[in-house]
C-alpha atoms as a PDB file:
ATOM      1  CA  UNK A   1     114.704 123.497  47.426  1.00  0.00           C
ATOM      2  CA  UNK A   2     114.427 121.033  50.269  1.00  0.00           C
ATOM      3  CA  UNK A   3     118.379 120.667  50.611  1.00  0.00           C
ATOM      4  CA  UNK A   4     119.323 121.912  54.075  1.00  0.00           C
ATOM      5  CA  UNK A   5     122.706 123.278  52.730  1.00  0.00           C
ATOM      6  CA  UNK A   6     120.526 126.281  51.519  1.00  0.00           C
ATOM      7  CA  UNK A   7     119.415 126.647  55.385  1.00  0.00           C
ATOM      8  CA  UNK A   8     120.215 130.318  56.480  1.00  0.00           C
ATOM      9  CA  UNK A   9     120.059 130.520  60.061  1.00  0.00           C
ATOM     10  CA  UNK A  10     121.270 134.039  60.274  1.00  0.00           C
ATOM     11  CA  UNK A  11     117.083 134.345  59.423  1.00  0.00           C
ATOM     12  CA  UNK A  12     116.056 132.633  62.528  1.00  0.00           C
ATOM     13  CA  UNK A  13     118.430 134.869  64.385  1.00  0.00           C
ATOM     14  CA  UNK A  14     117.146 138.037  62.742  1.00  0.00           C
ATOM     15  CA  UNK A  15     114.058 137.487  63.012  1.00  0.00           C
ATOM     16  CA  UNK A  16     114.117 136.204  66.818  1.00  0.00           C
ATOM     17  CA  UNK A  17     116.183 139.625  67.570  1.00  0.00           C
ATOM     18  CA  UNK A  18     113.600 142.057  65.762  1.00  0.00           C
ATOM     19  CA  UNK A  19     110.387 139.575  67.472  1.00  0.00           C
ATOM     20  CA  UNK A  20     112.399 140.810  70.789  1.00  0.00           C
ATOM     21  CA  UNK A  21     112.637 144.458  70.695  1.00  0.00           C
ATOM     22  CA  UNK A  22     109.273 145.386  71.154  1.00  0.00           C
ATOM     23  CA  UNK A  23     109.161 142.788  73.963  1.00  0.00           C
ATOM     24  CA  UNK A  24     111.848 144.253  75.367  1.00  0.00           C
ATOM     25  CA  UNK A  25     109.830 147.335  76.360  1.00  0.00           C
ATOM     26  CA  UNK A  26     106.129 145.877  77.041  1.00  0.00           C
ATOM     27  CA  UNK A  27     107.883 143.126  78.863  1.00  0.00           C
ATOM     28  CA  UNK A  28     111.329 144.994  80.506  1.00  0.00           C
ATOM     29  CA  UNK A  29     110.980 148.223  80.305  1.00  0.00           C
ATOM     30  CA  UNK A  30     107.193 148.935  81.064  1.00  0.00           C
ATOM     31  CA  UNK A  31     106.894 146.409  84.313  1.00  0.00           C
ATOM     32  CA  UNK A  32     109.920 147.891  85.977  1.00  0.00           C
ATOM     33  CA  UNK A  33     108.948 151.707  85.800  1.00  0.00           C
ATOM     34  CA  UNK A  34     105.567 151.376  86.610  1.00  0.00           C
ATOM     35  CA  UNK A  35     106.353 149.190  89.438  1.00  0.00           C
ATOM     36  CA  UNK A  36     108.933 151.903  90.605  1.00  0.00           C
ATOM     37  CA  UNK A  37     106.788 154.854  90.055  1.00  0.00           C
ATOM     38  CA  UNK A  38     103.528 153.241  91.729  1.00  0.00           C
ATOM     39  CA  UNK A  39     105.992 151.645  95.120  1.00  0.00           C
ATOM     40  CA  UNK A  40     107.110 156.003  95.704  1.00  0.00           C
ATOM     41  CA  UNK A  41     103.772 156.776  95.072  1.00  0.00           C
ATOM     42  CA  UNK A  42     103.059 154.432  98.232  1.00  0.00           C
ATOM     43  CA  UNK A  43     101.259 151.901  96.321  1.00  0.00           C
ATOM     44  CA  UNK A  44     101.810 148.246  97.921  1.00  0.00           C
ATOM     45  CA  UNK A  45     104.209 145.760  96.602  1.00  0.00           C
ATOM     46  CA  UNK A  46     101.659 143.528  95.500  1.00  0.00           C
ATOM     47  CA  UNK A  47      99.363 146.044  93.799  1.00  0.00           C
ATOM     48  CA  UNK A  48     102.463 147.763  91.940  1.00  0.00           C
ATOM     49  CA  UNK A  49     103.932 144.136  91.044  1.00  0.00           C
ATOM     50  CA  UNK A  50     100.404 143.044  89.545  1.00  0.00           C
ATOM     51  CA  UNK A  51     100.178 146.339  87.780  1.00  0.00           C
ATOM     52  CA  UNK A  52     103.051 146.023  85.897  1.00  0.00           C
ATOM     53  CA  UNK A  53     102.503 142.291  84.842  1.00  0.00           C
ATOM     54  CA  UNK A  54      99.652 144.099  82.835  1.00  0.00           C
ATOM     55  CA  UNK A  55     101.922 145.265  80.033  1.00  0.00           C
ATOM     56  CA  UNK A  56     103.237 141.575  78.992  1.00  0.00           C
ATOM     57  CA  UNK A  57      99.339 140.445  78.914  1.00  0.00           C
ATOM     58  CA  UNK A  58      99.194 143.533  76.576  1.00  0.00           C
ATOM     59  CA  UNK A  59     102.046 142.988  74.730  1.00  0.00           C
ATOM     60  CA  UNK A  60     100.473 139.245  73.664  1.00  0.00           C
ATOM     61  CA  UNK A  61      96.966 140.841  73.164  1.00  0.00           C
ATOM     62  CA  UNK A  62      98.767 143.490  70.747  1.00  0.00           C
ATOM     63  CA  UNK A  63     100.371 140.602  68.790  1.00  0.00           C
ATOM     64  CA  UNK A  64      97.162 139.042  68.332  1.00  0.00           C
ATOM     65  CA  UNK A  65      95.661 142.074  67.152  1.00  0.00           C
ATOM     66  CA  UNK A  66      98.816 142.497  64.416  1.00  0.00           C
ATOM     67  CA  UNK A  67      98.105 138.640  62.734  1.00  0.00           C
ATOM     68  CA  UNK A  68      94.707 137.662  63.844  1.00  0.00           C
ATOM     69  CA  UNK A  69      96.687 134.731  65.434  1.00  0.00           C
ATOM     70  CA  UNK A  70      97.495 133.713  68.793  1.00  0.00           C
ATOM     71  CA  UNK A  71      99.985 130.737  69.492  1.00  0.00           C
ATOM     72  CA  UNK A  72      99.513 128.374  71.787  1.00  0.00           C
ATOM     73  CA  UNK A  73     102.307 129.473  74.122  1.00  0.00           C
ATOM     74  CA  UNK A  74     100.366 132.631  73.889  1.00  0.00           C
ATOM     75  CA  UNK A  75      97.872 131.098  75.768  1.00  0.00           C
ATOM     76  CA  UNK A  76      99.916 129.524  78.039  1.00  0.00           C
ATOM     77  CA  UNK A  77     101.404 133.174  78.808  1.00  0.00           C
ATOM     78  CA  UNK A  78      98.066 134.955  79.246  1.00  0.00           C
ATOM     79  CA  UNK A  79      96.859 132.207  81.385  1.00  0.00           C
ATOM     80  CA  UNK A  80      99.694 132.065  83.904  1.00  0.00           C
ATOM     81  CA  UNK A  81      99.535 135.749  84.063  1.00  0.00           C
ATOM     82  CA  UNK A  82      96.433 136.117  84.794  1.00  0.00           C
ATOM     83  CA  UNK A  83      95.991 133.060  87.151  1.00  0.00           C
ATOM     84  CA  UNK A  84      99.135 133.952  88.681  1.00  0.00           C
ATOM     85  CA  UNK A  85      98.055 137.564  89.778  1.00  0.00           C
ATOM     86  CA  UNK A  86      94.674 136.608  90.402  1.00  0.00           C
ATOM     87  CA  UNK A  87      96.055 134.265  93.324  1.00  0.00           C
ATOM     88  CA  UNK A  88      98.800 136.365  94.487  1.00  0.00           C
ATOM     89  CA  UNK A  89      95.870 139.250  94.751  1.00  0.00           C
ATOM     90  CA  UNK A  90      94.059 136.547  96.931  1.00  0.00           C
ATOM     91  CA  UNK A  91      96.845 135.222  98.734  1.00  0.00           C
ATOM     92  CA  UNK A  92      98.202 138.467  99.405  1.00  0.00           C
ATOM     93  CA  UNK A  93     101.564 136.659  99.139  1.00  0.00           C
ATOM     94  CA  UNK A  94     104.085 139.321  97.569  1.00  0.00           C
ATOM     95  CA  UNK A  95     106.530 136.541  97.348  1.00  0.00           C
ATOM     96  CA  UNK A  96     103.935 134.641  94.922  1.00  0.00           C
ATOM     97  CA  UNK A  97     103.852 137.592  92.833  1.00  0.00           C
ATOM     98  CA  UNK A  98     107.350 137.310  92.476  1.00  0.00           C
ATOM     99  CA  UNK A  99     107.799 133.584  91.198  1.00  0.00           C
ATOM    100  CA  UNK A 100     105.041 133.760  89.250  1.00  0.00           C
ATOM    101  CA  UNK A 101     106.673 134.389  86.401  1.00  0.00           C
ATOM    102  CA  UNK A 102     109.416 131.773  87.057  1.00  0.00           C
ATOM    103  CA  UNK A 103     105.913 128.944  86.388  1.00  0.00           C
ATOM    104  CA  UNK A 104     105.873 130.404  83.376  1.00  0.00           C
ATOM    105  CA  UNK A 105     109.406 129.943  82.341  1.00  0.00           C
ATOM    106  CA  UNK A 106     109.563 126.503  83.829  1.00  0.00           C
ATOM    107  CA  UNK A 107     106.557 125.451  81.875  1.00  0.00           C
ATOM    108  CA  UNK A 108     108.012 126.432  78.764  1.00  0.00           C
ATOM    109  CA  UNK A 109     110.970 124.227  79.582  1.00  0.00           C
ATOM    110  CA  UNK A 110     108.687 121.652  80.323  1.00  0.00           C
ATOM    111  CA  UNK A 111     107.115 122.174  77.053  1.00  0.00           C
ATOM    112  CA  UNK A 112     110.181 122.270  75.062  1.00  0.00           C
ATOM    113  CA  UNK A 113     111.576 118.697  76.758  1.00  0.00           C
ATOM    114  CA  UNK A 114     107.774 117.132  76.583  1.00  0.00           C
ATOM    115  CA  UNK A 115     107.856 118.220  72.836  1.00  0.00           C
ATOM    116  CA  UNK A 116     110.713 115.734  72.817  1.00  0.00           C
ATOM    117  CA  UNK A 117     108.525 112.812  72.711  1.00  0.00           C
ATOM    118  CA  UNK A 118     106.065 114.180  69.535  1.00  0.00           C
ATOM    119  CA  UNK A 119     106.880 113.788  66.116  1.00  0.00           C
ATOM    120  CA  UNK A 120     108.717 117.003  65.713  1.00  0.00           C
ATOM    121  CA  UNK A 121     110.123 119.325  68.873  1.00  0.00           C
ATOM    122  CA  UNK A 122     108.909 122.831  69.573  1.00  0.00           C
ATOM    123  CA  UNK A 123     111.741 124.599  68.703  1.00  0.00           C
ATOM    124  CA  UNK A 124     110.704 123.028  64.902  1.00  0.00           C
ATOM    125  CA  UNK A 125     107.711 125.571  65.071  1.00  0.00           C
ATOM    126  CA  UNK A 126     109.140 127.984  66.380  1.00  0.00           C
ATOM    127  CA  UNK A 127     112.202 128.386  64.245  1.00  0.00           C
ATOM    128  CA  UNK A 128     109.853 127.982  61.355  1.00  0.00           C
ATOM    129  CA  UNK A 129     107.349 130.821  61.913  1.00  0.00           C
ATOM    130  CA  UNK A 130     111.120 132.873  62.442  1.00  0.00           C
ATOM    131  CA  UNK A 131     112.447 131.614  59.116  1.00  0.00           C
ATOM    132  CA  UNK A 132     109.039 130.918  56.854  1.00  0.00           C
ATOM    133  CA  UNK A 133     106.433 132.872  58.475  1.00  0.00           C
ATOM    134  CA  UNK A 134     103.326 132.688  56.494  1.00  0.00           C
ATOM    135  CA  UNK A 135     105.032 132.120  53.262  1.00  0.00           C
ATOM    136  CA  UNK A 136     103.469 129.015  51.745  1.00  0.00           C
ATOM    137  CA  UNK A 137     106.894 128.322  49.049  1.00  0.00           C
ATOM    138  CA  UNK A 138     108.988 128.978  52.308  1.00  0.00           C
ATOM    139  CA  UNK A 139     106.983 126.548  54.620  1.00  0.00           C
ATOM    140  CA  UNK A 140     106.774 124.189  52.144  1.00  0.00           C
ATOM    141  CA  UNK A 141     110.812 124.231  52.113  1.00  0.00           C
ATOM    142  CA  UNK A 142     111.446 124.068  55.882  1.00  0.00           C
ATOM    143  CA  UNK A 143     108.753 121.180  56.435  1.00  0.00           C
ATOM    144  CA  UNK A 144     110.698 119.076  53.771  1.00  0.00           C
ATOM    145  CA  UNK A 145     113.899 119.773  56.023  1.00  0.00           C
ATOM    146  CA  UNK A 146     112.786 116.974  58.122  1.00  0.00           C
ATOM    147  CA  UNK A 147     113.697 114.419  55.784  1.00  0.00           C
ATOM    148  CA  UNK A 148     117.132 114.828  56.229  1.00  0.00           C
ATOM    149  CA  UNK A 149     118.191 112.899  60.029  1.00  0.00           C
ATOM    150  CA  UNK A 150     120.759 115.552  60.871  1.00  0.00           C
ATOM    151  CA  UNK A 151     117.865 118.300  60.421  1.00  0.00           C
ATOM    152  CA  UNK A 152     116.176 116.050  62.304  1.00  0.00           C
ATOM    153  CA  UNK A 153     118.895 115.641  65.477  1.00  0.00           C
ATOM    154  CA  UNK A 154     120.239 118.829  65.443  1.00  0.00           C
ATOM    155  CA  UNK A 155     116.266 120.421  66.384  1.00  0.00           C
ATOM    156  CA  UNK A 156     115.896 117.680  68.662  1.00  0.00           C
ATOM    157  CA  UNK A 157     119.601 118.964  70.412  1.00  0.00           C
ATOM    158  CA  UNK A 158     118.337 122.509  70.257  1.00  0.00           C
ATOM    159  CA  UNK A 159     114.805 121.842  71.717  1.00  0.00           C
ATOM    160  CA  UNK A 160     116.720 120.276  74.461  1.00  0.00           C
ATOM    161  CA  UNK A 161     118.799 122.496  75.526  1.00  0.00           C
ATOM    162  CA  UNK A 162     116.439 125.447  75.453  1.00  0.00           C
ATOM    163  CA  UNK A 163     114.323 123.113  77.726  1.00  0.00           C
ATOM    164  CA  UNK A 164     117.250 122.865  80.235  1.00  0.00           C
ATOM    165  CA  UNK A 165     118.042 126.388  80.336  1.00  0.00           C
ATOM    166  CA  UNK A 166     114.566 127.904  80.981  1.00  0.00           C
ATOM    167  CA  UNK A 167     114.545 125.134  83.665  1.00  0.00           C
ATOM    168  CA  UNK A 168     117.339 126.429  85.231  1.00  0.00           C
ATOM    169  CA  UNK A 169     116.378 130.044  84.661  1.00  0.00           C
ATOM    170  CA  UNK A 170     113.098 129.382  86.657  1.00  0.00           C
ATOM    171  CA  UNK A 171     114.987 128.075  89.804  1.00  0.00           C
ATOM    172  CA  UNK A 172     117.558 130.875  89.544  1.00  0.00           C
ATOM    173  CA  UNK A 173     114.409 133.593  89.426  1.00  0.00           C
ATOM    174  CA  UNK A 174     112.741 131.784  92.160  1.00  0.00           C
ATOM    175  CA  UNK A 175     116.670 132.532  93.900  1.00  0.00           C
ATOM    176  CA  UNK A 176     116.194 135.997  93.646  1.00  0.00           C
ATOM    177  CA  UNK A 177     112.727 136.189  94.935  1.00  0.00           C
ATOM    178  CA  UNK A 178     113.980 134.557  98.269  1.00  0.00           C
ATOM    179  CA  UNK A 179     116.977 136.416  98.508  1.00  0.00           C
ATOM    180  CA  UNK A 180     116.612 139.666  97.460  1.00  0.00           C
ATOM    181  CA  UNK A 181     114.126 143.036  97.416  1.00  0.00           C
ATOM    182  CA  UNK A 182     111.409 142.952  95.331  1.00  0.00           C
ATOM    183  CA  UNK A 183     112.281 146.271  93.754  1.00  0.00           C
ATOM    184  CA  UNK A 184     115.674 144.539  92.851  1.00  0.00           C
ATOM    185  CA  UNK A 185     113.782 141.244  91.176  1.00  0.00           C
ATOM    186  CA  UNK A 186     111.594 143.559  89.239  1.00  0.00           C
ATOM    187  CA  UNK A 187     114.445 145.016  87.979  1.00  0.00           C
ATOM    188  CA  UNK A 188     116.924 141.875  87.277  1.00  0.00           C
ATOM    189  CA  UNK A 189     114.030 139.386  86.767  1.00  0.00           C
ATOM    190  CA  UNK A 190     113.475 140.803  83.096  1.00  0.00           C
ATOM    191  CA  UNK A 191     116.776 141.787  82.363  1.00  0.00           C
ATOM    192  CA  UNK A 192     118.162 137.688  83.119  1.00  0.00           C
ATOM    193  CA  UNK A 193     115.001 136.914  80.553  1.00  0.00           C
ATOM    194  CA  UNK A 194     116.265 138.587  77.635  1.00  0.00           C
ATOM    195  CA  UNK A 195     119.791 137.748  78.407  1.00  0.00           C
ATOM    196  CA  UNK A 196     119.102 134.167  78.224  1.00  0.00           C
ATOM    197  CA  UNK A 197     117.020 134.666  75.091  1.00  0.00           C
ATOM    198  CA  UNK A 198     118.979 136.524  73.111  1.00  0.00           C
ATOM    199  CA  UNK A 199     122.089 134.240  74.026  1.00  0.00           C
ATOM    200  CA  UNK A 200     120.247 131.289  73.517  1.00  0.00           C
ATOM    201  CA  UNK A 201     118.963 132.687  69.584  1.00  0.00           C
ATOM    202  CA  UNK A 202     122.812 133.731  69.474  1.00  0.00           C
ATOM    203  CA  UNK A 203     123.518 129.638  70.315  1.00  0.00           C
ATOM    204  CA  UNK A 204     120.900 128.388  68.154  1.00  0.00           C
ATOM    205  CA  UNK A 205     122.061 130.268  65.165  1.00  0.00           C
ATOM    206  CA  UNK A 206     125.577 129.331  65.386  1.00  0.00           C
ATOM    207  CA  UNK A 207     124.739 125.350  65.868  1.00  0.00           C
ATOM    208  CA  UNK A 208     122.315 125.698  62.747  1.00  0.00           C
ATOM    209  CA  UNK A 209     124.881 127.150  61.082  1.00  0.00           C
ATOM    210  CA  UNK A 210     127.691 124.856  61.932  1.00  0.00           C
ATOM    211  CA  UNK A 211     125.393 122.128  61.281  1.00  0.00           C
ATOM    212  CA  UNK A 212     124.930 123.283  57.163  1.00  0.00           C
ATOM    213  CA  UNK A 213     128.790 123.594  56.920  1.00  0.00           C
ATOM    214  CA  UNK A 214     128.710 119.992  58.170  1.00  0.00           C
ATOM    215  CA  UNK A 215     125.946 119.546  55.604  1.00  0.00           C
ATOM    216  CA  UNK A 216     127.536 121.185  52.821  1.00  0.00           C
ATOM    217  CA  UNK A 217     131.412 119.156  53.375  1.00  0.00           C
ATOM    218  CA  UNK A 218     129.756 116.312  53.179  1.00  0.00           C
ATOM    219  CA  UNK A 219     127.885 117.093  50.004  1.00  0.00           C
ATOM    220  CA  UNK A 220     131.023 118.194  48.611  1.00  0.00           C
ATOM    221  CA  UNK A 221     132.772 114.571  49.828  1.00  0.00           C
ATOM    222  CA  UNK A 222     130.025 112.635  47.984  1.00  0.00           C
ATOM    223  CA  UNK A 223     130.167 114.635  44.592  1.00  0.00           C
ATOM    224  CA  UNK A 224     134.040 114.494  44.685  1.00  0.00           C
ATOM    225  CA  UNK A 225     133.600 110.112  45.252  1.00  0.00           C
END
């Protein structure tokens, strides 16, 4: 059960894709026209940017509400959000309003290249609640895929790289905030978020993959010695 040969990752990117969608709309969709509709209506840029960052606090407090669970990057996510607008509201600073979300990004990067140093990386836990969820026979399977050192490398590799490319995604939204309209972050900002997600489940799913064909030849090496 524990051979990582039997290691679908087409499941990780399933799931990730169908975890997305309704994100897509409480985090995309919802920010954008509100903060269109309220900026016509003559609402201020600040007030009509904090408005909208409403709907991803919702969209964490709805998940909650679904599994009686929140994750600890959950936490992380309501906190910046609600820190974040609080002192933009304060400050008054529209521009703060705009990067706020790029702290947020960067500290998941941060996250993902601190989780480096623990005994297993973040992209472990994550890929497991994707693959196992709450399944006890399932979790049991994908904890024992640690054993194996190229399980163990290749979600060390992946946890890397997503590190470096939210890291570079925050600089590239803080970019945009100092070079362009706010109308045109609020509508790019989310839009570059999703992009690099979904490529980056699209990445991790072919490297997991290509790394159980490597698996599986050299299974098939040892039983034909």
């Amino acid at each position: 059960m524990n051979d990582p040969s039997q290691f679908d990752p087409s499941e990780v990117q399933g799931g990730g894709l169908r975890q997305a969608l309704p994100a897509l709309v409480w985090d995309a969709a919802l920010p954008v026209i509100v903060f269109n509709v309220l900026t016509h209506r003559g609402v201020s840029t600040l007030w009509a940017l904090a408005a909208g960052g409403i709907f991803p606090a919702l969209n964490i407090a709805r998940g909650w509400i679904q599994t009686r669970r929140l994750e600890p990057l959950g936490l992380i996510v309501m906190s910046f959000l609600a820190v974040g607008t609080a002192t933009s509201l304060i400050s008054g600073s529209v521009l703060f309003a705009l990067i706020k979300e790029s702290f947020l990004t960067a500290t998941f990067g941060f996250i993902c290249l601190g989780s480096l140093l623990g005994q297993r990386p973040l992209l472990f836990y994550i890929s497991r609640q994707f693959v196992a969820g709450s399944d006890p026979v399932r979790l049991e399977w994908w904890n024992g895929l640690w054993q194996y050192e190229a399980f163990r490398s290749g979600m060390r590799f992946v946890t890397a790289m997503w590190g470096v490319v939210y890291l570079i995604e925050a600089l590239v939204r803080v970019g945009f905030a100092l070079t362009l309209t706010p109308a045109t972050v609020v509508a790019v900002s989310p839009i570059m978020a999703f992009a690099v997600t979904v490529v980056m489940i699209a990445w991790t799913r072919r490297y997991m993959l290509a790394m159980r064909e490597r698996r599986m030849r050299a299974l098939q090496v040892t039983e034909a010695g």
